[in-house]
N, C-alpha and C. Protein backbone atom coordinates (compact mmCIF):
# COMPACT_ATOMS: atom_id res chain seq x y z
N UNK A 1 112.15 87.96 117.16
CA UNK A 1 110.95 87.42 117.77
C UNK A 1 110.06 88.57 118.23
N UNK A 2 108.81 88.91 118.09
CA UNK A 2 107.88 89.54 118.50
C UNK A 2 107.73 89.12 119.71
N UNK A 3 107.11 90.64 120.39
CA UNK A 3 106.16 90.07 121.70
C UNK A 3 105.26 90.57 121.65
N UNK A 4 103.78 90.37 122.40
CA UNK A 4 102.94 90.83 122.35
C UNK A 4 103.08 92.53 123.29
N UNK A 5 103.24 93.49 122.66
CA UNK A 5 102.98 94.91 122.97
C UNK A 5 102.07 95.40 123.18
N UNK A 6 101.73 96.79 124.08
CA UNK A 6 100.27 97.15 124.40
C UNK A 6 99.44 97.69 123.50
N UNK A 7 98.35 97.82 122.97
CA UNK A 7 97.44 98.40 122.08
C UNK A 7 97.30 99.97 122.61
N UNK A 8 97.45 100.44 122.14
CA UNK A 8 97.25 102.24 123.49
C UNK A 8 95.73 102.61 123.26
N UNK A 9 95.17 102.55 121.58
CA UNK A 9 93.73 102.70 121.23
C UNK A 9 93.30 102.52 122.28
N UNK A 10 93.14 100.48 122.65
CA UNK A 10 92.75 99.93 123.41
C UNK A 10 92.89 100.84 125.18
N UNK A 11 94.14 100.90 125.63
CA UNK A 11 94.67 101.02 126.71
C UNK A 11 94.19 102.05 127.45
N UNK A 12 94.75 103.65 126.04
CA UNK A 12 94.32 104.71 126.59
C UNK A 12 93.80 105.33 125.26
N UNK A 13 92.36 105.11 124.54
CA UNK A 13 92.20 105.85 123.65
C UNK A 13 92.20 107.27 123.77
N UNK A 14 91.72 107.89 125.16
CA UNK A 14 91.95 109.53 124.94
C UNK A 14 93.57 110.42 124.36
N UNK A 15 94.22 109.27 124.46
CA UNK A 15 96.00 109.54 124.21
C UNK A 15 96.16 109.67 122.77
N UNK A 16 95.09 109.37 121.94
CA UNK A 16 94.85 109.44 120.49
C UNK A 16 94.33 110.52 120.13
N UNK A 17 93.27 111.02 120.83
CA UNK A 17 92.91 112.44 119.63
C UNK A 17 93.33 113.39 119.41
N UNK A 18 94.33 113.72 119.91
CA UNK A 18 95.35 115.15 119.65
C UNK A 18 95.47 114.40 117.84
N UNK A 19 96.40 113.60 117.97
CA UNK A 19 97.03 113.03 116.76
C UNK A 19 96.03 113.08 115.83
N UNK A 20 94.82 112.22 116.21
CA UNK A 20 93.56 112.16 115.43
C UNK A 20 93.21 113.52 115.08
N UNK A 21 93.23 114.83 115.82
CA UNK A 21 92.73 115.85 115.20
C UNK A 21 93.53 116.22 114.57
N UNK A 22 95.05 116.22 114.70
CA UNK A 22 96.08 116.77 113.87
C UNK A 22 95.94 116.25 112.45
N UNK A 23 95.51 114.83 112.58
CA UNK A 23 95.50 114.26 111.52
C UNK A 23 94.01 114.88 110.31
N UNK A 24 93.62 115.17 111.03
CA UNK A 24 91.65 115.71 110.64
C UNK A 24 92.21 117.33 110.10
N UNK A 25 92.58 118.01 110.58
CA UNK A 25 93.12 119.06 110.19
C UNK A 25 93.74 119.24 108.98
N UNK A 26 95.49 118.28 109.35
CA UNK A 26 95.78 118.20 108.02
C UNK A 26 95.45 117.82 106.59
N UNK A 27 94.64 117.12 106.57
CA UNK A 27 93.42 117.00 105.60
C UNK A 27 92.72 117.79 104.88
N UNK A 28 92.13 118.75 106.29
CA UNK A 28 92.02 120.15 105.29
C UNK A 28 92.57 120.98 104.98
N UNK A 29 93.68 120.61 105.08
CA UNK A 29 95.19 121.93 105.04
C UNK A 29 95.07 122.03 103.37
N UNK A 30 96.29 123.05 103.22
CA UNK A 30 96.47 123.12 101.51
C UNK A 30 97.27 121.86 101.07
N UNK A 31 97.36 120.71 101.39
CA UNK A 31 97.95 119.86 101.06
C UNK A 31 96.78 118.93 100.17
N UNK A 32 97.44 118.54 98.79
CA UNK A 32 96.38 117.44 98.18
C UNK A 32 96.65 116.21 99.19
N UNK A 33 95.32 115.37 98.87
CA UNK A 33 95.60 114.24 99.36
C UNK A 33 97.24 113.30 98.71
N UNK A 34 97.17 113.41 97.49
CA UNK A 34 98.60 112.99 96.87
C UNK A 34 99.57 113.38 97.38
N UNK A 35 100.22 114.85 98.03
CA UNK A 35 101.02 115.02 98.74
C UNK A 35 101.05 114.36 100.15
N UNK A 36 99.94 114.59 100.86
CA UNK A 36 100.08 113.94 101.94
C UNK A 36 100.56 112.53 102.06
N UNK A 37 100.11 111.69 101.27
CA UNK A 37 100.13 110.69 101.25
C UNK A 37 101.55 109.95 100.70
N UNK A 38 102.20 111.24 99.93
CA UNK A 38 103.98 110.91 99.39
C UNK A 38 104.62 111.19 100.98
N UNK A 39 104.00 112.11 101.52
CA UNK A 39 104.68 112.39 102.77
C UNK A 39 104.64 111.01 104.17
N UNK A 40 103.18 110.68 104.17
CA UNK A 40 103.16 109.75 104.62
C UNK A 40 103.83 108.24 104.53
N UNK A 41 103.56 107.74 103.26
CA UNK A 41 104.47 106.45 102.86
C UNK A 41 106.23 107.16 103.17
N UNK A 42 106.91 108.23 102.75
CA UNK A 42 108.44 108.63 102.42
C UNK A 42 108.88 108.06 104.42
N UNK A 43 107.82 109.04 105.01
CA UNK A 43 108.31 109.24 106.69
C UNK A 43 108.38 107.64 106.85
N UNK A 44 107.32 107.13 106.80
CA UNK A 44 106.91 105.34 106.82
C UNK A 44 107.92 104.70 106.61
N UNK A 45 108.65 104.75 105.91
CA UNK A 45 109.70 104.02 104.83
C UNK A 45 111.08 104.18 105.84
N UNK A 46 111.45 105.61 106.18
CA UNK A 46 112.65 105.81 106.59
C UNK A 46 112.68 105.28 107.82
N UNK A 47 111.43 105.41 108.24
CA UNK A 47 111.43 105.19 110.09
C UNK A 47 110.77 103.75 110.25
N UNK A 48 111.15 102.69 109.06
CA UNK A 48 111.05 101.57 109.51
C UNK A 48 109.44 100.68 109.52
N UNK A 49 108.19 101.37 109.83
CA UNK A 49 106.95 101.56 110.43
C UNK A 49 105.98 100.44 109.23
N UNK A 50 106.10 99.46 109.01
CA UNK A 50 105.41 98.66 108.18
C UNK A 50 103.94 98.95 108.36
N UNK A 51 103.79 99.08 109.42
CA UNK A 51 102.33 98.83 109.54
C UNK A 51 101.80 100.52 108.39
N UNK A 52 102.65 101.33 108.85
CA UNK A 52 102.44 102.62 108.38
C UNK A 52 102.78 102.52 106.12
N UNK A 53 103.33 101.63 106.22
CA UNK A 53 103.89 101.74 104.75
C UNK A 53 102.57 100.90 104.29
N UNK A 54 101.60 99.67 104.85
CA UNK A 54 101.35 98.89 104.19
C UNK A 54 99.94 100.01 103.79
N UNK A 55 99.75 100.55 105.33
CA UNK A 55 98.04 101.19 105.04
C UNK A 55 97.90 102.39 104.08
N UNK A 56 99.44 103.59 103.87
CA UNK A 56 98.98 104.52 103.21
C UNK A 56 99.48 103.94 101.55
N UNK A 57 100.34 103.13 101.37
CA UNK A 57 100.28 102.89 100.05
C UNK A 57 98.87 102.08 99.57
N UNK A 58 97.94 101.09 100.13
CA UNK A 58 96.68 100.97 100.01
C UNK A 58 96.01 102.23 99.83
N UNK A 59 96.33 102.88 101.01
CA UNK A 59 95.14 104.25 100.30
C UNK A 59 95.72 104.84 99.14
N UNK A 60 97.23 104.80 98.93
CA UNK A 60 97.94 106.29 97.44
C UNK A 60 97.01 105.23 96.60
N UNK A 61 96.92 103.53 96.26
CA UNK A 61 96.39 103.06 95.11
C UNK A 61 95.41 103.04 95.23
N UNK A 62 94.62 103.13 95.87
CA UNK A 62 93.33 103.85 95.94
C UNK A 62 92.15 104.73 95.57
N UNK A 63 93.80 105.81 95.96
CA UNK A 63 92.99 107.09 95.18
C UNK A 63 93.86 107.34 93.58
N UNK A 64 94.60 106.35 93.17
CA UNK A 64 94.45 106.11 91.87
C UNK A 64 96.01 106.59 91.65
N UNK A 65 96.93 106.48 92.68
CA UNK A 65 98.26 106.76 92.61
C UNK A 65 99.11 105.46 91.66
N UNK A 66 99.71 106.08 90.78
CA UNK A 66 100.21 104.93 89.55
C UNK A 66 101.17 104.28 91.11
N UNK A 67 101.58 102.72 90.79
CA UNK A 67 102.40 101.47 91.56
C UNK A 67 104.47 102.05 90.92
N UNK A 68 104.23 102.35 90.02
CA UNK A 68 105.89 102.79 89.62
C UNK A 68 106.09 103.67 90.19
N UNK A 69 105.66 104.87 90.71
CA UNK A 69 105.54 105.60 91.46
C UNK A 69 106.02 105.32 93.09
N UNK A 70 104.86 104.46 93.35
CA UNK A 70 105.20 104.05 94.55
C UNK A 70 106.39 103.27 94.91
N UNK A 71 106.68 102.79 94.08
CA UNK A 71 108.52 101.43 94.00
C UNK A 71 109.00 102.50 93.94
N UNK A 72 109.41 103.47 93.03
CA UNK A 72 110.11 104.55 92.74
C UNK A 72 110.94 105.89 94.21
N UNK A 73 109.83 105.70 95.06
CA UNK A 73 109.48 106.17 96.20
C UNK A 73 110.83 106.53 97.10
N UNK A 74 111.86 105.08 97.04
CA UNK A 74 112.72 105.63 97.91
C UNK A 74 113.77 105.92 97.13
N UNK A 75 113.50 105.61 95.86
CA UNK A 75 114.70 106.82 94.95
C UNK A 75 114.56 107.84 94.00
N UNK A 76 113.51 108.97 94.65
CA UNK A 76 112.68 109.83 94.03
C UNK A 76 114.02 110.85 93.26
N UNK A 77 115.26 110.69 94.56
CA UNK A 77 116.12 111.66 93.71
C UNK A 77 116.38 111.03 92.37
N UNK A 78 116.87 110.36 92.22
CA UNK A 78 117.20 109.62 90.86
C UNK A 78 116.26 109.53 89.75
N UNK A 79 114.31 109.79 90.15
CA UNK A 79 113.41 109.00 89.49
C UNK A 79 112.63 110.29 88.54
N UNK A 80 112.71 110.13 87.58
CA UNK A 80 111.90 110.76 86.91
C UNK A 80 110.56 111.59 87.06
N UNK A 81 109.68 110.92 87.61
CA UNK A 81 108.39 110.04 87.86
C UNK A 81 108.09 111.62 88.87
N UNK A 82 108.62 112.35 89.29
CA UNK A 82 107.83 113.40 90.51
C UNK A 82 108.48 114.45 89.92
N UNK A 83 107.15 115.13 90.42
CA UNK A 83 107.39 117.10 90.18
C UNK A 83 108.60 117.52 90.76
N UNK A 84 108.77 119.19 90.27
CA UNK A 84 109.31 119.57 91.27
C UNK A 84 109.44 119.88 93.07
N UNK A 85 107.85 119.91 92.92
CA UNK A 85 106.84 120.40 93.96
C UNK A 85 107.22 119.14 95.10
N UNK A 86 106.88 117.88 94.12
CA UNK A 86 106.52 116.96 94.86
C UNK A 86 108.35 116.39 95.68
N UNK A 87 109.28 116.69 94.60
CA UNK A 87 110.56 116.33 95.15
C UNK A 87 110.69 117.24 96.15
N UNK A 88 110.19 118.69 95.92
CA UNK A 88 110.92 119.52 97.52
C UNK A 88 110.00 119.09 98.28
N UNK A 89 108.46 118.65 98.46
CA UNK A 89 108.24 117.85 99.63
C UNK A 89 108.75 116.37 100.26
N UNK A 90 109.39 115.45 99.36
CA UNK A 90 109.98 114.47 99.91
C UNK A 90 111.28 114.86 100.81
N UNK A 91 112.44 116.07 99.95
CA UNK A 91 113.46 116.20 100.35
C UNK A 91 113.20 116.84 102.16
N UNK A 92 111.76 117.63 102.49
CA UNK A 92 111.60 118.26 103.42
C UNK A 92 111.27 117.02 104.15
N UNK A 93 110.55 116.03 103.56
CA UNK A 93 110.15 114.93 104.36
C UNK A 93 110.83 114.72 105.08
N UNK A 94 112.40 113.85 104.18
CA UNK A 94 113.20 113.12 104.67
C UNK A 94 114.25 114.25 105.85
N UNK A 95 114.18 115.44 105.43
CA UNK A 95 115.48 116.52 106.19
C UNK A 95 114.35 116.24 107.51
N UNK A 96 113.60 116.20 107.75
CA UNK A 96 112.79 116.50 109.24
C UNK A 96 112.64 115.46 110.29
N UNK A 97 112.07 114.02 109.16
CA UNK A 97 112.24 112.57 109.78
C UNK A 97 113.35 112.37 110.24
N UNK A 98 114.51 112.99 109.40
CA UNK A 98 116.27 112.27 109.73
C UNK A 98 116.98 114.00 110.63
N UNK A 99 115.72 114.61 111.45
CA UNK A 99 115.67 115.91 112.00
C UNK A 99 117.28 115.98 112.61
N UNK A 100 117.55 114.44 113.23
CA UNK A 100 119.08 114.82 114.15
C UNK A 100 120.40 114.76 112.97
N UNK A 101 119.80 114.81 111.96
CA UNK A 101 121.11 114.47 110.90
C UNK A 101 121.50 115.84 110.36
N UNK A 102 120.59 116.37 109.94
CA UNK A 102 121.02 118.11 109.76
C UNK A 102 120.21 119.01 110.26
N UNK A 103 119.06 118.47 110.07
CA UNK A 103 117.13 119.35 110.59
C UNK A 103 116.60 119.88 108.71
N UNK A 104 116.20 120.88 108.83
CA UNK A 104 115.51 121.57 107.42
C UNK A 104 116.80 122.95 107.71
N UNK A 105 117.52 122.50 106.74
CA UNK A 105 118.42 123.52 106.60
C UNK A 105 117.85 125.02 106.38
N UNK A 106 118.64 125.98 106.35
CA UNK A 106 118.01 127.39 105.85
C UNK A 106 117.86 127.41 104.33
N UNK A 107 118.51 126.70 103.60
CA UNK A 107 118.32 126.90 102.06
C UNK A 107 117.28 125.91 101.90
N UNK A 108 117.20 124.85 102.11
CA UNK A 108 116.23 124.19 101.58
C UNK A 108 114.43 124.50 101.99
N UNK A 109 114.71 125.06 103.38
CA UNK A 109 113.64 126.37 103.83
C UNK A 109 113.33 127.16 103.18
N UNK A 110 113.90 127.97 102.98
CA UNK A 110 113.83 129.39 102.44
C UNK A 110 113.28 129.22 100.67
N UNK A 111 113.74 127.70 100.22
CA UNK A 111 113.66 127.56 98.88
C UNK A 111 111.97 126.99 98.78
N UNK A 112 111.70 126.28 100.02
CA UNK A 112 110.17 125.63 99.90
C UNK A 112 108.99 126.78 100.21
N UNK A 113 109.64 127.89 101.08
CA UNK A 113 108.83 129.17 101.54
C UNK A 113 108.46 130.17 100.11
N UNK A 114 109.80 130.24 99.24
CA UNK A 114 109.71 130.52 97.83
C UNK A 114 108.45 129.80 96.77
N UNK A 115 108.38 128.57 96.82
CA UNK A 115 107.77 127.73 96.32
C UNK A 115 106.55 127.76 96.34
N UNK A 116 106.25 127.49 97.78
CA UNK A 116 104.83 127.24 98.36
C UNK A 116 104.50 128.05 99.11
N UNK A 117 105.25 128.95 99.21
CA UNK A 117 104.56 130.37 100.97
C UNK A 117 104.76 129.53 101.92
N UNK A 118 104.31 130.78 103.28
CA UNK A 118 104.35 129.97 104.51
C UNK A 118 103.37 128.90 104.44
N UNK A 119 101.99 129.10 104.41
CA UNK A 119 101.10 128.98 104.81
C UNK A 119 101.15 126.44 104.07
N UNK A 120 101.90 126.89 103.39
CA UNK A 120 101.90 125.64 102.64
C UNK A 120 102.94 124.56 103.78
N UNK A 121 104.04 125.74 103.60
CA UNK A 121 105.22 124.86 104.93
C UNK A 121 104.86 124.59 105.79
N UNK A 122 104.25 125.49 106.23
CA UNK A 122 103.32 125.10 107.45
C UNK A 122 103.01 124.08 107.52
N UNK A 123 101.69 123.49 106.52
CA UNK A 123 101.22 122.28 106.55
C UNK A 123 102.01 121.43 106.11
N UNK A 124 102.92 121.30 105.36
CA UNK A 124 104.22 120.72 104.76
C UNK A 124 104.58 119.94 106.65
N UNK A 125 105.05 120.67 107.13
CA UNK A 125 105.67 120.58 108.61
C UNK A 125 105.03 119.40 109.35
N UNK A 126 103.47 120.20 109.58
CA UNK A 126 102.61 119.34 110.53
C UNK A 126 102.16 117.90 109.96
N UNK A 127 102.26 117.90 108.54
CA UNK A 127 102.47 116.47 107.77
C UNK A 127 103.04 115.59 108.65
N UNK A 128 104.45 115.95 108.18
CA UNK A 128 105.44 115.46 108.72
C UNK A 128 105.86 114.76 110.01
N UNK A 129 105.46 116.20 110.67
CA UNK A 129 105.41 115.57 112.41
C UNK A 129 104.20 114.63 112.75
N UNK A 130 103.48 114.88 111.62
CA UNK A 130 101.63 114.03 112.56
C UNK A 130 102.52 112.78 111.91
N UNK A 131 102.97 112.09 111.14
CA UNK A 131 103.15 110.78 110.82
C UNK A 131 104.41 110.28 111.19
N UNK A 132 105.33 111.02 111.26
CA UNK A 132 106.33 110.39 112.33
C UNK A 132 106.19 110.29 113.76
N UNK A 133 104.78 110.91 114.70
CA UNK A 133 104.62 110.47 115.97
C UNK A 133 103.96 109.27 115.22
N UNK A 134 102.59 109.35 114.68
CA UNK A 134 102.08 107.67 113.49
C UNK A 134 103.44 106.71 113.80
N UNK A 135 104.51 107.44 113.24
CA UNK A 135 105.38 106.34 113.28
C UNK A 135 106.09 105.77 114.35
N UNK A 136 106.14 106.43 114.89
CA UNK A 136 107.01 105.95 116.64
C UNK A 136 106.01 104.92 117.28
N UNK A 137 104.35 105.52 117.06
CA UNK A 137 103.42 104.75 117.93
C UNK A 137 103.80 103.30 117.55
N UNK A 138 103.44 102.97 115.72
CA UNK A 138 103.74 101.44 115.49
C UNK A 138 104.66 101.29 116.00
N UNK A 139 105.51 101.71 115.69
CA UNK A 139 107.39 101.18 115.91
C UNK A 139 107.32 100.29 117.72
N UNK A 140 106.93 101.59 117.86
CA UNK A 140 107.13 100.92 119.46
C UNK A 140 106.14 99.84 120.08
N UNK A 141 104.95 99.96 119.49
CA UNK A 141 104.01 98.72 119.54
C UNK A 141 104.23 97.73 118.81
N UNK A 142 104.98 97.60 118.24
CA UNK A 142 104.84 96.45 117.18
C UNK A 142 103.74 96.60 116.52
N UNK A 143 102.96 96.99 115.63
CA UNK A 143 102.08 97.15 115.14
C UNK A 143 102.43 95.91 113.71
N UNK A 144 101.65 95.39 113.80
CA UNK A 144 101.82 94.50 112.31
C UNK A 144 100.60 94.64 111.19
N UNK A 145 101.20 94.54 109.94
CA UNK A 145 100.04 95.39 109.01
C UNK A 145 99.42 93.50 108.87
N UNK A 146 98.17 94.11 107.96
CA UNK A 146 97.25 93.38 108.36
C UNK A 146 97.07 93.12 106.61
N UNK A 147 97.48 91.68 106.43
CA UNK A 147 97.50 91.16 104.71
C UNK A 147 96.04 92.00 104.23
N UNK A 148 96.06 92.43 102.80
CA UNK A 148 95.03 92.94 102.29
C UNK A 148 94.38 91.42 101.45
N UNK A 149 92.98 91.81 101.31
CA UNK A 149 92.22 90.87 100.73
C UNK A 149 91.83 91.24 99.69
N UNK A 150 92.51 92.13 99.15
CA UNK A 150 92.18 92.58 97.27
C UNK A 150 93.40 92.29 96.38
C-alpha cells in the first residue's frame, strides 16, 4: 500500500540544486549522453527507483537508443549488444551502487583508469553517485512514474 510521501521540490526546493548542478555538470563532463544514460537506467534498475527507470529509458529512446538494448540492460554481461567501453561502465556502475558488497575494487579501477584516464573516472564516478542520491530521493518518496502518452 502506498502513502502519500513528502514532495521535497515542493517542501524544500533549495535541497535540490547541489544535485541539480551536479547533474548540469555531468552533462558537460566527457561522458556521451549514451553513457550517461546506460549509467543512469543500470543504477535505476538495481536500486529499485521506477520512477528513475521509467524517465531515463524515455529519454535513451529518445535520443535514438535501440529498445533490445534497453531489455538487454540487466544482462549486459551475457549480451552481445555493448562495447567494451560501455560494459566497464556498467560493471563500475553496478560495483559502486552495490558500494557495501565489495566497492570498485583495485583491478577493476586501475583497468577503467587504463581505459579511459582519470579524468573520464572521474566523471564515470560522479555519474554514478548523482543518480543513486536521484535514486534514494524517489525510493524514499515514493515517487511514481507518470504513464507516457506516446
Amino acid at each position: 500500500m502506498k502513502t502519500d510521501r513528502i514532495n521535497i521540490s515542493e517542501i524544500n526546493p533549495n535541497a535540490y540544486k547541489p544535485l541539480v548542478s551536479l547533474y548540469n555538470d555531468i552533462k558537460k563532463s566527457s561522458l556521451s549522453d549514451l553513457e550517461f544514460l546506460l549509467i543512469e537506467i543500470r543504477a535505476s534498475q538495481i536500486n529499485g527507483c521506477s520512477y528513475c527507470v521509467q524517465m531515463h529509458i524515455k529519454n535513451a529512446i529518445l535520443q535514438g537508443e535501440k529498445q533490445y538494448r534497453i531489455h538487454a540492460l540487466p544482462f549486459w554481461k551475457e549480451s552481445p549488444f555493448f562495447t567494451e567501453e560501455e560494459q566497464l561502465i556498467l560493471e563500475i556502475t553496478e560495483a559502486i551502487t552495490n558500494i557495501s558488497v565489495e566497492g570498485l575494487n583495485d583491478t577493476l579501477y586501475q583497468r577503467a583508469i587504463h581505459i579511459f584516464g582519470e579524468e573520464k573516472v572521474a566523471d564515470i564516478i560522479m555519474a554514478i553517485c548523482c543518480i543513486n542520491s536521484w535514486n534514494r530521493i524517489g525510493r524514499a518518496t515514493l515517487m511514481t512514474p507518470i504513464p507516457s502518452q506516446d
